[in-house]
Structure formats: structure tokens, C-alpha cells
PDB file of N, CA and C in Angstrom:
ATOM      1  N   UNK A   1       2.275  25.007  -2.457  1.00  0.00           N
ATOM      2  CA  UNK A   1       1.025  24.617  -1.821  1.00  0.00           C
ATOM      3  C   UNK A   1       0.404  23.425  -2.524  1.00  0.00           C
ATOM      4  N   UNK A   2       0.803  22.745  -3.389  1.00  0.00           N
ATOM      5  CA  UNK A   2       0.103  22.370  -4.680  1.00  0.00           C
ATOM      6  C   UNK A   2       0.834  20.761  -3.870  1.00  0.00           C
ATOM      7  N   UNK A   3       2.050  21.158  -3.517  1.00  0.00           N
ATOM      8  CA  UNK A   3       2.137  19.156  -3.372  1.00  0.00           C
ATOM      9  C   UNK A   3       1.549  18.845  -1.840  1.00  0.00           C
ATOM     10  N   UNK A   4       1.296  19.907  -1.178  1.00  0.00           N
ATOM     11  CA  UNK A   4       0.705  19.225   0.202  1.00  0.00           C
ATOM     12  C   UNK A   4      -0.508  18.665   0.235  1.00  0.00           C
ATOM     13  N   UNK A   5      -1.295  18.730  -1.266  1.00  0.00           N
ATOM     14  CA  UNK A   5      -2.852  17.996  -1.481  1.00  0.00           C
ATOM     15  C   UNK A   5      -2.303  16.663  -2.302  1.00  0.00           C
ATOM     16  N   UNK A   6      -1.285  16.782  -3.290  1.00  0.00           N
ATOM     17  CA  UNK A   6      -1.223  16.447  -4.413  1.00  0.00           C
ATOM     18  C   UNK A   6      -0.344  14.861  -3.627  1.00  0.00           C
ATOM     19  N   UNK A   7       0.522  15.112  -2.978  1.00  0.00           N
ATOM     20  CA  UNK A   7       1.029  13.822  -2.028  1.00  0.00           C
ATOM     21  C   UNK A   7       0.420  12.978  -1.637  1.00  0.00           C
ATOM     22  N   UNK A   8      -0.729  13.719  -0.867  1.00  0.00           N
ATOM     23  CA  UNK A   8      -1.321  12.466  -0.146  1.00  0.00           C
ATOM     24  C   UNK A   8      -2.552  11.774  -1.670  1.00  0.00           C
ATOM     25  N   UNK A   9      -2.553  12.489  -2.461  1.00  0.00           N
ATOM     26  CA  UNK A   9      -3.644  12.045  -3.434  1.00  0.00           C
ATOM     27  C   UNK A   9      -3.061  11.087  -4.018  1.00  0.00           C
ATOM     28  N   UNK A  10      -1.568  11.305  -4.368  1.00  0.00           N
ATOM     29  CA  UNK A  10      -1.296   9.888  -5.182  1.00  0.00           C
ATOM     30  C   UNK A  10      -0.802   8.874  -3.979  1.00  0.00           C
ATOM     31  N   UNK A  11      -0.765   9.314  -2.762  1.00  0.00           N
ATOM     32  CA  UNK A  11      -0.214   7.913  -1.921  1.00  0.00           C
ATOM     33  C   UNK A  11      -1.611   7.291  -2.123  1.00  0.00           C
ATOM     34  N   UNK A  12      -2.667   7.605  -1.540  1.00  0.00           N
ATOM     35  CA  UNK A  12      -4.258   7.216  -1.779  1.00  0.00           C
ATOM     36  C   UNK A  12      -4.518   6.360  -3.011  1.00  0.00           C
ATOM     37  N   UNK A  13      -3.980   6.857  -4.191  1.00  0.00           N
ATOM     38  CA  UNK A  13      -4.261   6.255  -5.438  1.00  0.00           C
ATOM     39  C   UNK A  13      -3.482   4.820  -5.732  1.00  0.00           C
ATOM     40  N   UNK A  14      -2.644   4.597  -4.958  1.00  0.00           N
ATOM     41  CA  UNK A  14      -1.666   3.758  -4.761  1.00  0.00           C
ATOM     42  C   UNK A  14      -1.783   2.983  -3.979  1.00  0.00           C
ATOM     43  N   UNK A  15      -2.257   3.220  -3.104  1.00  0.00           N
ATOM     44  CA  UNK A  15      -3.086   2.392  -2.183  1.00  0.00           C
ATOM     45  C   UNK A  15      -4.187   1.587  -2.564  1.00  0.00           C
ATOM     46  N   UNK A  16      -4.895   2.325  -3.388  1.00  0.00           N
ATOM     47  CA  UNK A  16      -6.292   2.070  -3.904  1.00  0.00           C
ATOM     48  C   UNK A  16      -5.708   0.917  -4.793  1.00  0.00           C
ATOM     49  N   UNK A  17      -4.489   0.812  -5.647  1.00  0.00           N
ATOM     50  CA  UNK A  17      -4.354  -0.197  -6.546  1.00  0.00           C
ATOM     51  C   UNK A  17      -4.072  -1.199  -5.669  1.00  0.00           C
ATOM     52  N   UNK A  18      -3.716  -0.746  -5.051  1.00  0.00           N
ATOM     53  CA  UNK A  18      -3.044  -2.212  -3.990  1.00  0.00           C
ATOM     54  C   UNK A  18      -3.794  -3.175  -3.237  1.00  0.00           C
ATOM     55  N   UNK A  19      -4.808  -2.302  -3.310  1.00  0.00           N
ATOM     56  CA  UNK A  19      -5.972  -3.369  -2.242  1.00  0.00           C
ATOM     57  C   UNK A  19      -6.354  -3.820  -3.576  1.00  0.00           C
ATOM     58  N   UNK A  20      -7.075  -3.144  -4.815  1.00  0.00           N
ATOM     59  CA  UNK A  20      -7.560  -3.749  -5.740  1.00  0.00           C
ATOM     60  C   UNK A  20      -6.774  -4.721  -6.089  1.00  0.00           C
ATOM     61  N   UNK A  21      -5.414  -4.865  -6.367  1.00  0.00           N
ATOM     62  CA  UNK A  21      -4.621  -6.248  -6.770  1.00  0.00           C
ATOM     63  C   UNK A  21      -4.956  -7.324  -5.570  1.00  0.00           C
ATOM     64  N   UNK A  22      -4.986  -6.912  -4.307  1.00  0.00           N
ATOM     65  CA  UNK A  22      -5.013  -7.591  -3.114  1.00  0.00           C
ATOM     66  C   UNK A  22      -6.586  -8.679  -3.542  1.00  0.00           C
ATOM     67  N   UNK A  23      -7.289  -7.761  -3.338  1.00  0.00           N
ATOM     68  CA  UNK A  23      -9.175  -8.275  -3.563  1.00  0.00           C
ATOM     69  C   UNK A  23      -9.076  -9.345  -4.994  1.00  0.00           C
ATOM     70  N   UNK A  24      -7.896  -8.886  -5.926  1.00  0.00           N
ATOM     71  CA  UNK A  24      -7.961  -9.986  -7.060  1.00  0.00           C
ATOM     72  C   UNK A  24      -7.265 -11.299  -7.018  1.00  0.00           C
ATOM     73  N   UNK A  25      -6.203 -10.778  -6.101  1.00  0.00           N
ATOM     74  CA  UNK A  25      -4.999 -12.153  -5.928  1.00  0.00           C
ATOM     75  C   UNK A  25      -6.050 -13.080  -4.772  1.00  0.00           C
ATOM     76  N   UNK A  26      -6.808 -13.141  -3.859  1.00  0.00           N
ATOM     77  CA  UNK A  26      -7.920 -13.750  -2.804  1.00  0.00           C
ATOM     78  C   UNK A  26      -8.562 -13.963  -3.755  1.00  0.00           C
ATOM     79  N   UNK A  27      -9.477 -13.493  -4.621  1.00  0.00           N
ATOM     80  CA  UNK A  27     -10.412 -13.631  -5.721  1.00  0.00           C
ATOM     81  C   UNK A  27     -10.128 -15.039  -6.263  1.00  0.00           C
ATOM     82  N   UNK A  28      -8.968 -14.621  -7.071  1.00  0.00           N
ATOM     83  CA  UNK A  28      -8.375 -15.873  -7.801  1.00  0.00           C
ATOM     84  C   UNK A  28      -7.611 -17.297  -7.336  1.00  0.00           C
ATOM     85  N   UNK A  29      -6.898 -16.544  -6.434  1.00  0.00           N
ATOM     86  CA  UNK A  29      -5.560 -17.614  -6.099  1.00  0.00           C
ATOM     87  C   UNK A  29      -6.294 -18.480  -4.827  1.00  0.00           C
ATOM     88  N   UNK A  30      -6.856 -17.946  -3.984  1.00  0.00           N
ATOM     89  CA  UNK A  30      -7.240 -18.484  -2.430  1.00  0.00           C
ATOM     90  C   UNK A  30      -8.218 -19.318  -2.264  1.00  0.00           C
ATOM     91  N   UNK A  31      -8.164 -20.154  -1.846  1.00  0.00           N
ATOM     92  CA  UNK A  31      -9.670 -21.355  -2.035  1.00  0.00           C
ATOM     93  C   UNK A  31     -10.366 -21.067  -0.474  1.00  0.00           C
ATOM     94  N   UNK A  32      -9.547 -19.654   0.112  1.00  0.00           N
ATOM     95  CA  UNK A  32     -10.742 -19.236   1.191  1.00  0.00           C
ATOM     96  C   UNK A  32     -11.214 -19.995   2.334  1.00  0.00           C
ATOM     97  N   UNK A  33     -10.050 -21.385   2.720  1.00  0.00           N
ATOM     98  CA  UNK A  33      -9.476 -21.829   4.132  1.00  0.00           C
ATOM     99  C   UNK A  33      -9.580 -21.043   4.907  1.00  0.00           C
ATOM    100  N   UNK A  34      -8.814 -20.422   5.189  1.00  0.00           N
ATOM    101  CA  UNK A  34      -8.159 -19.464   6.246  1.00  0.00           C
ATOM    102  C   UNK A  34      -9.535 -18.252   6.667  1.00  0.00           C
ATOM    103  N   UNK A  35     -10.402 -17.686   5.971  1.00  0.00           N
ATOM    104  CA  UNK A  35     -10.747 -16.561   6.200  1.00  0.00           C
ATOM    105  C   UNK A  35     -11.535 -16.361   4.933  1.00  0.00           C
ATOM    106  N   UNK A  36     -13.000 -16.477   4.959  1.00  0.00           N
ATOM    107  CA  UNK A  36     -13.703 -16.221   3.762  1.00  0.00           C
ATOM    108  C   UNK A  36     -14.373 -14.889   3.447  1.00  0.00           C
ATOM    109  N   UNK A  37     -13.522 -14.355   4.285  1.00  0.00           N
ATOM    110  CA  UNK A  37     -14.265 -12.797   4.070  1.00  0.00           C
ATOM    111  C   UNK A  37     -12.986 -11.815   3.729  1.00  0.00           C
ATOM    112  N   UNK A  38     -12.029 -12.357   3.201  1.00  0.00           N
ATOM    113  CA  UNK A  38     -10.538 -11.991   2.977  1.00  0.00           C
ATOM    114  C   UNK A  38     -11.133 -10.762   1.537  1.00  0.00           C
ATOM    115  N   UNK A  39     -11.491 -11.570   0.283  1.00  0.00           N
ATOM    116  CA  UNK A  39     -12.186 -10.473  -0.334  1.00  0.00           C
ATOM    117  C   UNK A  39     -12.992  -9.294  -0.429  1.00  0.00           C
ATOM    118  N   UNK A  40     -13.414  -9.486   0.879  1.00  0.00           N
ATOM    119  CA  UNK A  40     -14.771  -8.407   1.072  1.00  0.00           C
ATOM    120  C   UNK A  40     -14.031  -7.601   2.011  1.00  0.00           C
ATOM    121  N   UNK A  41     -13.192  -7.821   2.692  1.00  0.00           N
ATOM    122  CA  UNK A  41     -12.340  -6.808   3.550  1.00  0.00           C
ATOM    123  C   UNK A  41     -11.523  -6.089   2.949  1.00  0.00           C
ATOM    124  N   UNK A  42     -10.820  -6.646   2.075  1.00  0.00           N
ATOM    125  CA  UNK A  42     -10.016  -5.832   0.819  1.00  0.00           C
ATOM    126  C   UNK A  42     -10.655  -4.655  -0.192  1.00  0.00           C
ATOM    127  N   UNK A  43     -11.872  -5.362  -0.776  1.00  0.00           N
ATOM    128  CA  UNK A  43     -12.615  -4.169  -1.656  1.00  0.00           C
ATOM    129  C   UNK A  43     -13.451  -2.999  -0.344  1.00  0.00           C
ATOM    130  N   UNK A  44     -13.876  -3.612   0.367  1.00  0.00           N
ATOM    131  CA  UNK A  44     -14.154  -2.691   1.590  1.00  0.00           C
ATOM    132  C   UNK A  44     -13.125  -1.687   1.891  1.00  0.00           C
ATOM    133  N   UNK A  45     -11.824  -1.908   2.465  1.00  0.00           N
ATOM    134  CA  UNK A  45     -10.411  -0.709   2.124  1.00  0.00           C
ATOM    135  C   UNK A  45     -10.796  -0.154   0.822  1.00  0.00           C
ATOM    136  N   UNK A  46     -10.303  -0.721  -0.027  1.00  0.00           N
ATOM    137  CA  UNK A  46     -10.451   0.085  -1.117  1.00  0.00           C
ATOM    138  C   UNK A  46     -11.919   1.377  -1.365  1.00  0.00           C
ATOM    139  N   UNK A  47     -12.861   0.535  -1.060  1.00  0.00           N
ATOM    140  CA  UNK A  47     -14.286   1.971  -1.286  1.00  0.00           C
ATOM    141  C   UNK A  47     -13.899   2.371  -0.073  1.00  0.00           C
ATOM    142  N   UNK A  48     -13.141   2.703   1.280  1.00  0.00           N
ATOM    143  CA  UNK A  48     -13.245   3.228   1.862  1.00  0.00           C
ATOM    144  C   UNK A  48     -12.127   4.359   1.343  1.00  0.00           C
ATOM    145  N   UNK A  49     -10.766   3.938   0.650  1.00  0.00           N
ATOM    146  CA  UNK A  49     -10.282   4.487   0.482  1.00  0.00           C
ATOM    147  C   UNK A  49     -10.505   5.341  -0.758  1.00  0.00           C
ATOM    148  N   UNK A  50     -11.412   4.930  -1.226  1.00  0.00           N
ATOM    149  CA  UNK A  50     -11.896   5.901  -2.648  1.00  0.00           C
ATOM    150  C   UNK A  50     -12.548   6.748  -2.132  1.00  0.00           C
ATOM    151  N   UNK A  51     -13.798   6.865  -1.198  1.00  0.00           N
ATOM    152  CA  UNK A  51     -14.332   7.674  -0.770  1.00  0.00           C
ATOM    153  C   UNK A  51     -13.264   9.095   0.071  1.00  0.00           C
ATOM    154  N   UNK A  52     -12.354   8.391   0.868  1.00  0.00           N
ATOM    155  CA  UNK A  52     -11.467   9.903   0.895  1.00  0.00           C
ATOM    156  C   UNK A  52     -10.786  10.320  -0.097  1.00  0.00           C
ATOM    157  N   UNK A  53     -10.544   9.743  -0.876  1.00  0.00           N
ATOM    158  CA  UNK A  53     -10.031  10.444  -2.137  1.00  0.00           C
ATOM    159  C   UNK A  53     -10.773  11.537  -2.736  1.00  0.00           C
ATOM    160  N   UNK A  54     -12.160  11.109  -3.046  1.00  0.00           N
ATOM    161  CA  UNK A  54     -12.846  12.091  -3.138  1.00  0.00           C
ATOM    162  C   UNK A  54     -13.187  13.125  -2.027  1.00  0.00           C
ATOM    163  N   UNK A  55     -13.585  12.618  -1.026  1.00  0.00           N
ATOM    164  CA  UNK A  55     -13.202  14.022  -0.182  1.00  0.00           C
ATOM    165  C   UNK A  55     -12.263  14.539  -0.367  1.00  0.00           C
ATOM    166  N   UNK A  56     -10.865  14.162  -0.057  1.00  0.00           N
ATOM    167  CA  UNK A  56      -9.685  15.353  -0.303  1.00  0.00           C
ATOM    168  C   UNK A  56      -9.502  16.764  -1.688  1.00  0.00           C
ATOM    169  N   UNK A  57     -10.056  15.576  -2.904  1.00  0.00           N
ATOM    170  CA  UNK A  57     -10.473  16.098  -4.218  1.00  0.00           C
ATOM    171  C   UNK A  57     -11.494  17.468  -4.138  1.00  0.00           C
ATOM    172  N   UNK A  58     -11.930  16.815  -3.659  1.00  0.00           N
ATOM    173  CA  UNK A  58     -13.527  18.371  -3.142  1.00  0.00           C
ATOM    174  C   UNK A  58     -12.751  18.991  -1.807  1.00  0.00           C
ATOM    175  N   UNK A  59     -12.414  19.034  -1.298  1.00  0.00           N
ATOM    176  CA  UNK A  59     -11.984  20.123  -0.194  1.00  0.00           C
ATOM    177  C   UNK A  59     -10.551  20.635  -1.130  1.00  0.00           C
ATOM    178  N   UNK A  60      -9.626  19.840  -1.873  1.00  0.00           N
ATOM    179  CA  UNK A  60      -8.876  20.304  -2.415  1.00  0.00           C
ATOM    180  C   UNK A  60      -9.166  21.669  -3.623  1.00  0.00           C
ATOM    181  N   UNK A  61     -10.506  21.323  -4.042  1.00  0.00           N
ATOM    182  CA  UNK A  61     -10.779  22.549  -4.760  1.00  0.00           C
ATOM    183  C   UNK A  61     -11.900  23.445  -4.277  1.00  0.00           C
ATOM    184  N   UNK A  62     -12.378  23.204  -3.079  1.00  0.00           N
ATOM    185  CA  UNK A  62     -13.077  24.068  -2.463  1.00  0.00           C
ATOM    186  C   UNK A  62     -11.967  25.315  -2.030  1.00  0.00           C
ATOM    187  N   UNK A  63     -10.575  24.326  -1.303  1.00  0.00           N
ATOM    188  CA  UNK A  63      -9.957  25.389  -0.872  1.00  0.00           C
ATOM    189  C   UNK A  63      -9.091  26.165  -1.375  1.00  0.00           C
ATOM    190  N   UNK A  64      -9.479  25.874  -3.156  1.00  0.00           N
ATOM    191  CA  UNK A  64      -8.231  26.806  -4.137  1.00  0.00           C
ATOM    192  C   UNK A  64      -6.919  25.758  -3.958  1.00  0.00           C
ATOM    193  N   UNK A  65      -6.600  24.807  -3.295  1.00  0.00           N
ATOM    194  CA  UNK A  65      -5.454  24.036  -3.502  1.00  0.00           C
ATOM    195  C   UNK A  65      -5.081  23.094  -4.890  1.00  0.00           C
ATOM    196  N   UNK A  66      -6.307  23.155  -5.303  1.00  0.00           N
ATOM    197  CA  UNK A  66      -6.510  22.366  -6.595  1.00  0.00           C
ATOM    198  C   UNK A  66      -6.860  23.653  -7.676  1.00  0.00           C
ATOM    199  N   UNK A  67      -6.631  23.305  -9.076  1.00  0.00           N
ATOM    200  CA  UNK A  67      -7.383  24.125 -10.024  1.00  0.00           C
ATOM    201  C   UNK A  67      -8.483  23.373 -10.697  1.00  0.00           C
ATOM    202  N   UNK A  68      -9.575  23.352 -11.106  1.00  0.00           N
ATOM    203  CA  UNK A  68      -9.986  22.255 -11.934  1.00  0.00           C
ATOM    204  C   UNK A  68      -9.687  22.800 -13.608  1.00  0.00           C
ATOM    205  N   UNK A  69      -9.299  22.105 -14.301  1.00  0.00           N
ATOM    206  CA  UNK A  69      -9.631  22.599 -16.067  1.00  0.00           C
ATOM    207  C   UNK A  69     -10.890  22.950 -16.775  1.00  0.00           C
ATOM    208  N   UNK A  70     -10.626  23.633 -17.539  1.00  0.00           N
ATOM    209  CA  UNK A  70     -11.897  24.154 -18.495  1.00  0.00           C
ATOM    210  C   UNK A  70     -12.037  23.382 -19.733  1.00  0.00           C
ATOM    211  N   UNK A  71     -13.274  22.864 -19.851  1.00  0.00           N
ATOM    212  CA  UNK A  71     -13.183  22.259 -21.397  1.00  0.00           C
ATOM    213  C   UNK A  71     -12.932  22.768 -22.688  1.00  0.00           C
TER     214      UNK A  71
END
């Protein structure tokens, strides 16, 4: 039961780097011809995609699919 949360969490997390490299390579490299909102569409994916992460995270341990640790 443990990888049917745990899959999609690291595809998500992986994703999440990817737009973040994306939002840095436009950042840096692009002099923003083409499309000046290329950065802001990228980090936009990304907080969108952080925000389900955390949802999945909280329904993942609402529904016992997750454990959390004890300090």
C-alpha cells in the first residue's frame, strides 16, 4: 500500500525540480524575445505543483498510507 502514495510523491518531486531548473535556465540564459512571461509560468507549475504535493502528503497520512516519525 505504501508505494501507491509513495510513486506519485516522488514523480511530483521530480517534477518540481524540473520546472525549478526550467524557471532558472529562462532566468539566466533567455533575454526574453520570444515570451516574457516564460519565468513566471514555470515557477507558477512548480507552486502549483508543490501545493499537491502537500495535499497528497496530508491525505497520505490522514489515510494511514503514510506513517509520520516520532522525535
Amino acid at each position: 500500500m505504501g508505494l501507491i502514495i509513495k510513486l506519485p510523491i516522488l514523480i511530483i518531486l521530480g517534477l518540481i525540480i524540473i520546472s525549478l531548473a526550467e524557471g532558472m535556465y529562462y532566468m539566466a540564459k533567455d533575454d526574453g524575445a520570444r515570451d516574457k512571461t516564460r519565468v513566471v509560468k514555470a515557477l507558477t507549475i512548480r507552486i502549483t505543483l508543490s501545493l499537491i504535493l502537500f495535499a497528497l502528503l496530508i491525505l497520505g497520512t490522514f489515510f494511514g498510507m503514510i506513517q509520520p516519525h516520532g522525535m
